[in-house]
N, C-alpha and C. Protein backbone atom coordinates (compact mmCIF):
# COMPACT_ATOMS: atom_id res chain seq x y z
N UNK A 1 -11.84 -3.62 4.63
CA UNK A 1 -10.71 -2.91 4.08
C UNK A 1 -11.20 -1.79 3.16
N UNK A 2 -12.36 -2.05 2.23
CA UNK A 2 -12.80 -1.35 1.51
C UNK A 2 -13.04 0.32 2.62
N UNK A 3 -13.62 0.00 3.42
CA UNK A 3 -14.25 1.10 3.96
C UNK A 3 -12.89 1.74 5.20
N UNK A 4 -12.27 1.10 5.27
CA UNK A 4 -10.69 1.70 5.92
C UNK A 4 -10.13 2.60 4.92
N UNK A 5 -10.04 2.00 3.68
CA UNK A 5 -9.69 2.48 2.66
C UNK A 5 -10.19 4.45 2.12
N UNK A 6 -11.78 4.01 2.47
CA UNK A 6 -12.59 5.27 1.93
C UNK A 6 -12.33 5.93 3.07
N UNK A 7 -12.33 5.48 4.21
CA UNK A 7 -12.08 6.33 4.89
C UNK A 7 -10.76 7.61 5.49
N UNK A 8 -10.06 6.84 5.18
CA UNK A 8 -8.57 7.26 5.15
C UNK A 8 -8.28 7.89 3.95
N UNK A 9 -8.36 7.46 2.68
CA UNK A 9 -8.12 8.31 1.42
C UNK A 9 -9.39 8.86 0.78
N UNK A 10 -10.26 8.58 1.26
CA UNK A 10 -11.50 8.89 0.41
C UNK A 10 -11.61 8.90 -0.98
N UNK A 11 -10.99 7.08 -1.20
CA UNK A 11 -11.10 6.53 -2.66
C UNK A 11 -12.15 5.14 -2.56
N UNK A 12 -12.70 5.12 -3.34
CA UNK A 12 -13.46 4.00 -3.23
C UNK A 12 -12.52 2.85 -4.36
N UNK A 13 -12.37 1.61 -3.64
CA UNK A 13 -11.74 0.48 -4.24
C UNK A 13 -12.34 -0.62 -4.68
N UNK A 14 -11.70 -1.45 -5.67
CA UNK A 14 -12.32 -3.10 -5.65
C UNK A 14 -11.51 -3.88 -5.24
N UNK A 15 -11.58 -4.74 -4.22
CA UNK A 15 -10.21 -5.82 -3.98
C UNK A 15 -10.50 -6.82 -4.82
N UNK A 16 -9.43 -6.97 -5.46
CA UNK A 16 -8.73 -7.68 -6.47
C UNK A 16 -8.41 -9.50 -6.11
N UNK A 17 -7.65 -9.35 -4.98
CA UNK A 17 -7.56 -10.81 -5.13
C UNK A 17 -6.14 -10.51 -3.45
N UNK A 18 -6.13 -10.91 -2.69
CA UNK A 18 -5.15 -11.09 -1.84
C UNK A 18 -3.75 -11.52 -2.31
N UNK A 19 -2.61 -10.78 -1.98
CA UNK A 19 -1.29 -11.15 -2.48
C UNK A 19 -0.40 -11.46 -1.20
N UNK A 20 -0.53 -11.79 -0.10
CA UNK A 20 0.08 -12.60 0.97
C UNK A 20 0.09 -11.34 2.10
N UNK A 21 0.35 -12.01 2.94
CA UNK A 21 0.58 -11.76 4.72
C UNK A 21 2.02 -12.01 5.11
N UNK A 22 2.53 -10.82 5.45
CA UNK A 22 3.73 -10.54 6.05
C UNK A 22 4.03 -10.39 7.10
N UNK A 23 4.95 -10.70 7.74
CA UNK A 23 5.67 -10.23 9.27
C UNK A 23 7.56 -10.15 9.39
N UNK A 24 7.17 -8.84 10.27
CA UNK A 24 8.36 -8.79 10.90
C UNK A 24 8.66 -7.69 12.14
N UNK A 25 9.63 -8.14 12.11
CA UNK A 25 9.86 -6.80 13.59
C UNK A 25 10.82 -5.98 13.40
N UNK A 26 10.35 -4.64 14.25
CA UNK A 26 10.94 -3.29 13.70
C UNK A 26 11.78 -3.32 15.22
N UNK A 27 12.70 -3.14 14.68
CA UNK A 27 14.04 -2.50 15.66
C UNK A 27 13.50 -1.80 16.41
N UNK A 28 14.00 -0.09 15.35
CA UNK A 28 13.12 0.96 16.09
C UNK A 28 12.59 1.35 16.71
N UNK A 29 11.37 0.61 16.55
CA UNK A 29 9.70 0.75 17.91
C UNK A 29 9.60 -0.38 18.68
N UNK A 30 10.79 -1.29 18.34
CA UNK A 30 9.97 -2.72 18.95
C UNK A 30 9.03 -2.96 18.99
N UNK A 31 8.54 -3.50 17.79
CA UNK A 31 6.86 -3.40 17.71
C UNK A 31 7.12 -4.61 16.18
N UNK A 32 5.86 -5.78 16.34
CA UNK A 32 5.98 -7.02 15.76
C UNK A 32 4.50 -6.37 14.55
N UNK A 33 4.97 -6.26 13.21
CA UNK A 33 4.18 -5.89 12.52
C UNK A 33 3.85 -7.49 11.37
N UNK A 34 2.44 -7.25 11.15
CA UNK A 34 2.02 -8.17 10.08
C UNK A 34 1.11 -7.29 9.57
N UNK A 35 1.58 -7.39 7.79
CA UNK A 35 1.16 -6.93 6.75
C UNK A 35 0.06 -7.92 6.19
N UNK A 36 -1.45 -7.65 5.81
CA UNK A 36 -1.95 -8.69 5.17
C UNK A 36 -2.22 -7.32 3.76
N UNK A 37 -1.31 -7.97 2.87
CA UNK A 37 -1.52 -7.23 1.28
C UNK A 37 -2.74 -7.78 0.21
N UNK A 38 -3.15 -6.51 -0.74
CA UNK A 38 -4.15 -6.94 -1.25
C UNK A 38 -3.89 -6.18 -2.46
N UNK A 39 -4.32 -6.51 -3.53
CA UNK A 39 -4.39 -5.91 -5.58
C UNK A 39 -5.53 -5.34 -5.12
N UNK A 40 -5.48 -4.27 -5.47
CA UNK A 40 -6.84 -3.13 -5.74
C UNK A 40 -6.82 -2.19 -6.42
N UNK A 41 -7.63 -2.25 -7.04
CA UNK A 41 -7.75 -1.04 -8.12
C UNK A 41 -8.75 -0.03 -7.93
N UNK A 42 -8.63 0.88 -8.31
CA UNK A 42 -9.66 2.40 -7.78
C UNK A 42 -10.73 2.15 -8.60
N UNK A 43 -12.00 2.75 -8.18
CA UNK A 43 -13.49 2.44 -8.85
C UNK A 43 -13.33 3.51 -9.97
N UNK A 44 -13.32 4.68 -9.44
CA UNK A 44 -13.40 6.00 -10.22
C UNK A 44 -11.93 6.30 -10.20
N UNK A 45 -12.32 8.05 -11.74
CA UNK A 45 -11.31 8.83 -11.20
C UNK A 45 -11.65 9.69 -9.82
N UNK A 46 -10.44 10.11 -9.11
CA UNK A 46 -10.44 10.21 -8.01
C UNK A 46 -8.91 11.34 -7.44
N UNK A 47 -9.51 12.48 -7.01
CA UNK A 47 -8.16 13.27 -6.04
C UNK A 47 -8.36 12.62 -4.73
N UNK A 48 -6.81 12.56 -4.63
CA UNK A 48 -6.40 12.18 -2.92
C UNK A 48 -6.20 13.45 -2.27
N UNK A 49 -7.03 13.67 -1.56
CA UNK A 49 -6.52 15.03 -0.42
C UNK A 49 -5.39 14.49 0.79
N UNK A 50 -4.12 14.56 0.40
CA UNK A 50 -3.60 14.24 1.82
C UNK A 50 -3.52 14.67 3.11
N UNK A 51 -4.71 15.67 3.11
CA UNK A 51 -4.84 16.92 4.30
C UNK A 51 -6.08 16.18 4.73
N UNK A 52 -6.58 15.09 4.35
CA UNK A 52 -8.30 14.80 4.89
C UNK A 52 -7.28 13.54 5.74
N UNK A 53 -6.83 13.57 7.03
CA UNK A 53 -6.17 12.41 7.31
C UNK A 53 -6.71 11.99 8.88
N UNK A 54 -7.90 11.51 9.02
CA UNK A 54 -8.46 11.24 10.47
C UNK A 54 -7.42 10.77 11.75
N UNK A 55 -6.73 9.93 10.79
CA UNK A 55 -5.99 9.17 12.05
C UNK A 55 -4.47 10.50 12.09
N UNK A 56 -4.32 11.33 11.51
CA UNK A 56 -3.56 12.16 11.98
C UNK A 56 -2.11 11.71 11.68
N UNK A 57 -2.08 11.08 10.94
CA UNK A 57 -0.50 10.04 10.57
C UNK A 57 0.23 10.91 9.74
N UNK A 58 1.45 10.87 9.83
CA UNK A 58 2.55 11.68 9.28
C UNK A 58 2.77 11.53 7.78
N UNK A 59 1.60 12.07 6.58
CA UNK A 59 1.81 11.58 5.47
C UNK A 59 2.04 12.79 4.96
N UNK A 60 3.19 12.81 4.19
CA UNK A 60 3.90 14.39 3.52
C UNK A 60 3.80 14.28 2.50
N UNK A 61 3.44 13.05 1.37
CA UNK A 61 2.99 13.02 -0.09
C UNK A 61 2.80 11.98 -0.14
N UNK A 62 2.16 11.83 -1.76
CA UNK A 62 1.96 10.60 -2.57
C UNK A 62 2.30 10.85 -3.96
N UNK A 63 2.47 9.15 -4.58
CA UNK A 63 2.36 9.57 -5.80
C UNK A 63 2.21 8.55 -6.79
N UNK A 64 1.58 8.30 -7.69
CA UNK A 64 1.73 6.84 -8.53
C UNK A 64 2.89 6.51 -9.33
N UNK A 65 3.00 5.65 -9.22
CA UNK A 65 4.56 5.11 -9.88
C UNK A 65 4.09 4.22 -11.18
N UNK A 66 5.29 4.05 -11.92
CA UNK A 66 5.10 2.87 -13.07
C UNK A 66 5.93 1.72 -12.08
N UNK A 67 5.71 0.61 -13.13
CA UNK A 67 6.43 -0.53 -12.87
C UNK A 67 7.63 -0.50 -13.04
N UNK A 68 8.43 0.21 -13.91
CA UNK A 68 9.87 0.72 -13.96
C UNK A 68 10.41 1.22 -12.18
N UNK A 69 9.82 2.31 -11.86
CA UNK A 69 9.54 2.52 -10.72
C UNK A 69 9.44 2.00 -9.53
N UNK A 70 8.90 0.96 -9.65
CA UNK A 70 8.75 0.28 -8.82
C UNK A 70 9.59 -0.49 -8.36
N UNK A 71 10.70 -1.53 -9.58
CA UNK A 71 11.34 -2.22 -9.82
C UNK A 71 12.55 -1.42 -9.06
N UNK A 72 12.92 0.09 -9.48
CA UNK A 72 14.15 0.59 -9.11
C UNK A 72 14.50 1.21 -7.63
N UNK A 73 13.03 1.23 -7.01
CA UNK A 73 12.98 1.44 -5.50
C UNK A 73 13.15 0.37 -4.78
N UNK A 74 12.99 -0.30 -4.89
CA UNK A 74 13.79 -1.65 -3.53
C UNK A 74 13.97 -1.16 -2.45
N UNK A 75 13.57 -1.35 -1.18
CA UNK A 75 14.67 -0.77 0.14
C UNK A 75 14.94 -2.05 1.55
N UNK A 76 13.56 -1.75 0.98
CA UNK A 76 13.90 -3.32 2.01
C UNK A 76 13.70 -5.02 1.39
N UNK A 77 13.88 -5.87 1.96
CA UNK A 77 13.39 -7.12 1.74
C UNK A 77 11.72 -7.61 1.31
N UNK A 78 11.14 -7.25 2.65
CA UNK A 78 10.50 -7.51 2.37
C UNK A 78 9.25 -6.30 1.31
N UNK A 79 9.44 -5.33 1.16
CA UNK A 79 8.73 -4.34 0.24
C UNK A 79 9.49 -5.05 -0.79
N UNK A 80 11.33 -5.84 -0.98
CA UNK A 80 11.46 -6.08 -2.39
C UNK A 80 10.09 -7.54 -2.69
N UNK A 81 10.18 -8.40 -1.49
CA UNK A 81 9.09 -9.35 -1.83
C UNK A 81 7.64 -8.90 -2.40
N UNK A 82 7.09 -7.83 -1.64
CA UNK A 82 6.03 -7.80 -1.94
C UNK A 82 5.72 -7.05 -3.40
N UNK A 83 6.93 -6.23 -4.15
CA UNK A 83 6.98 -5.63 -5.39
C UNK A 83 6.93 -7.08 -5.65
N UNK A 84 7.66 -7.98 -6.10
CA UNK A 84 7.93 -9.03 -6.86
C UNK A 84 6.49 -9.62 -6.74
N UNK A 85 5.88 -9.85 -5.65
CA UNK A 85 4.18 -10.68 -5.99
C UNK A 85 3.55 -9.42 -6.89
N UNK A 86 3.56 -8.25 -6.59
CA UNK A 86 2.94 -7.31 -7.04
C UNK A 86 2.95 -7.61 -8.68
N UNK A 87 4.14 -7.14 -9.07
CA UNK A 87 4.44 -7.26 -10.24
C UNK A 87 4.15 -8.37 -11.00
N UNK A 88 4.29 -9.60 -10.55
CA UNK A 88 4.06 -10.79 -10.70
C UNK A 88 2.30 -10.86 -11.15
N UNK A 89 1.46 -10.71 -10.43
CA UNK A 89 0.15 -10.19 -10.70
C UNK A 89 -0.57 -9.69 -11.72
N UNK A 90 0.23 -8.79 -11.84
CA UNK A 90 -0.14 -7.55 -12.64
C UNK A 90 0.69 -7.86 -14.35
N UNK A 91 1.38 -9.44 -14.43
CA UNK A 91 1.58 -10.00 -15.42
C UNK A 91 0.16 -10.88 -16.46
């Protein structure tokens, strides 16, 4: 993951500790997705170029959030689950 990671954002990470494995299925694409989530924190400071993107994926920004933030975006179920371990964590 580490090196998926560098490679795709060209941030170097530490994994933290695993926060669960998700599934579900998307309408949309019909397509059966499982999430395995992880706490990581960045090594360095660090710019994200969102223009360095190998796999060519449709990413139009980023941005870091607070925990306020976090709390008030909700959209789905399960992103509300995985804020709640998140947060939970990071207690």
């Amino acid at each position: 993951m580490k090196r998926e990671i560098y490679e795709e954002l060209n941030v170097r990470v530490d994994i933290k500790k695993p926060l669960g494995v998700y599934w579900f299925y998307s309408e949309h694409n019909k397509h059966e997705v499982i999430c395995s989530t992880f706490l990581c924190t960045i090594k360095d400071n660090c710019v994200i170029d969102i223009s360095q993107n190998p796999a060519d994926e449709k990413i139009t920004e980023y941005k870091w959030v607070t925990r306020e933030d976090i709390v008030s975006k909700r959209i789905t179920p399960i992103t509300e689950s995985l804020m709640d371990l998140l947060l939970t964590s990071l207690e």
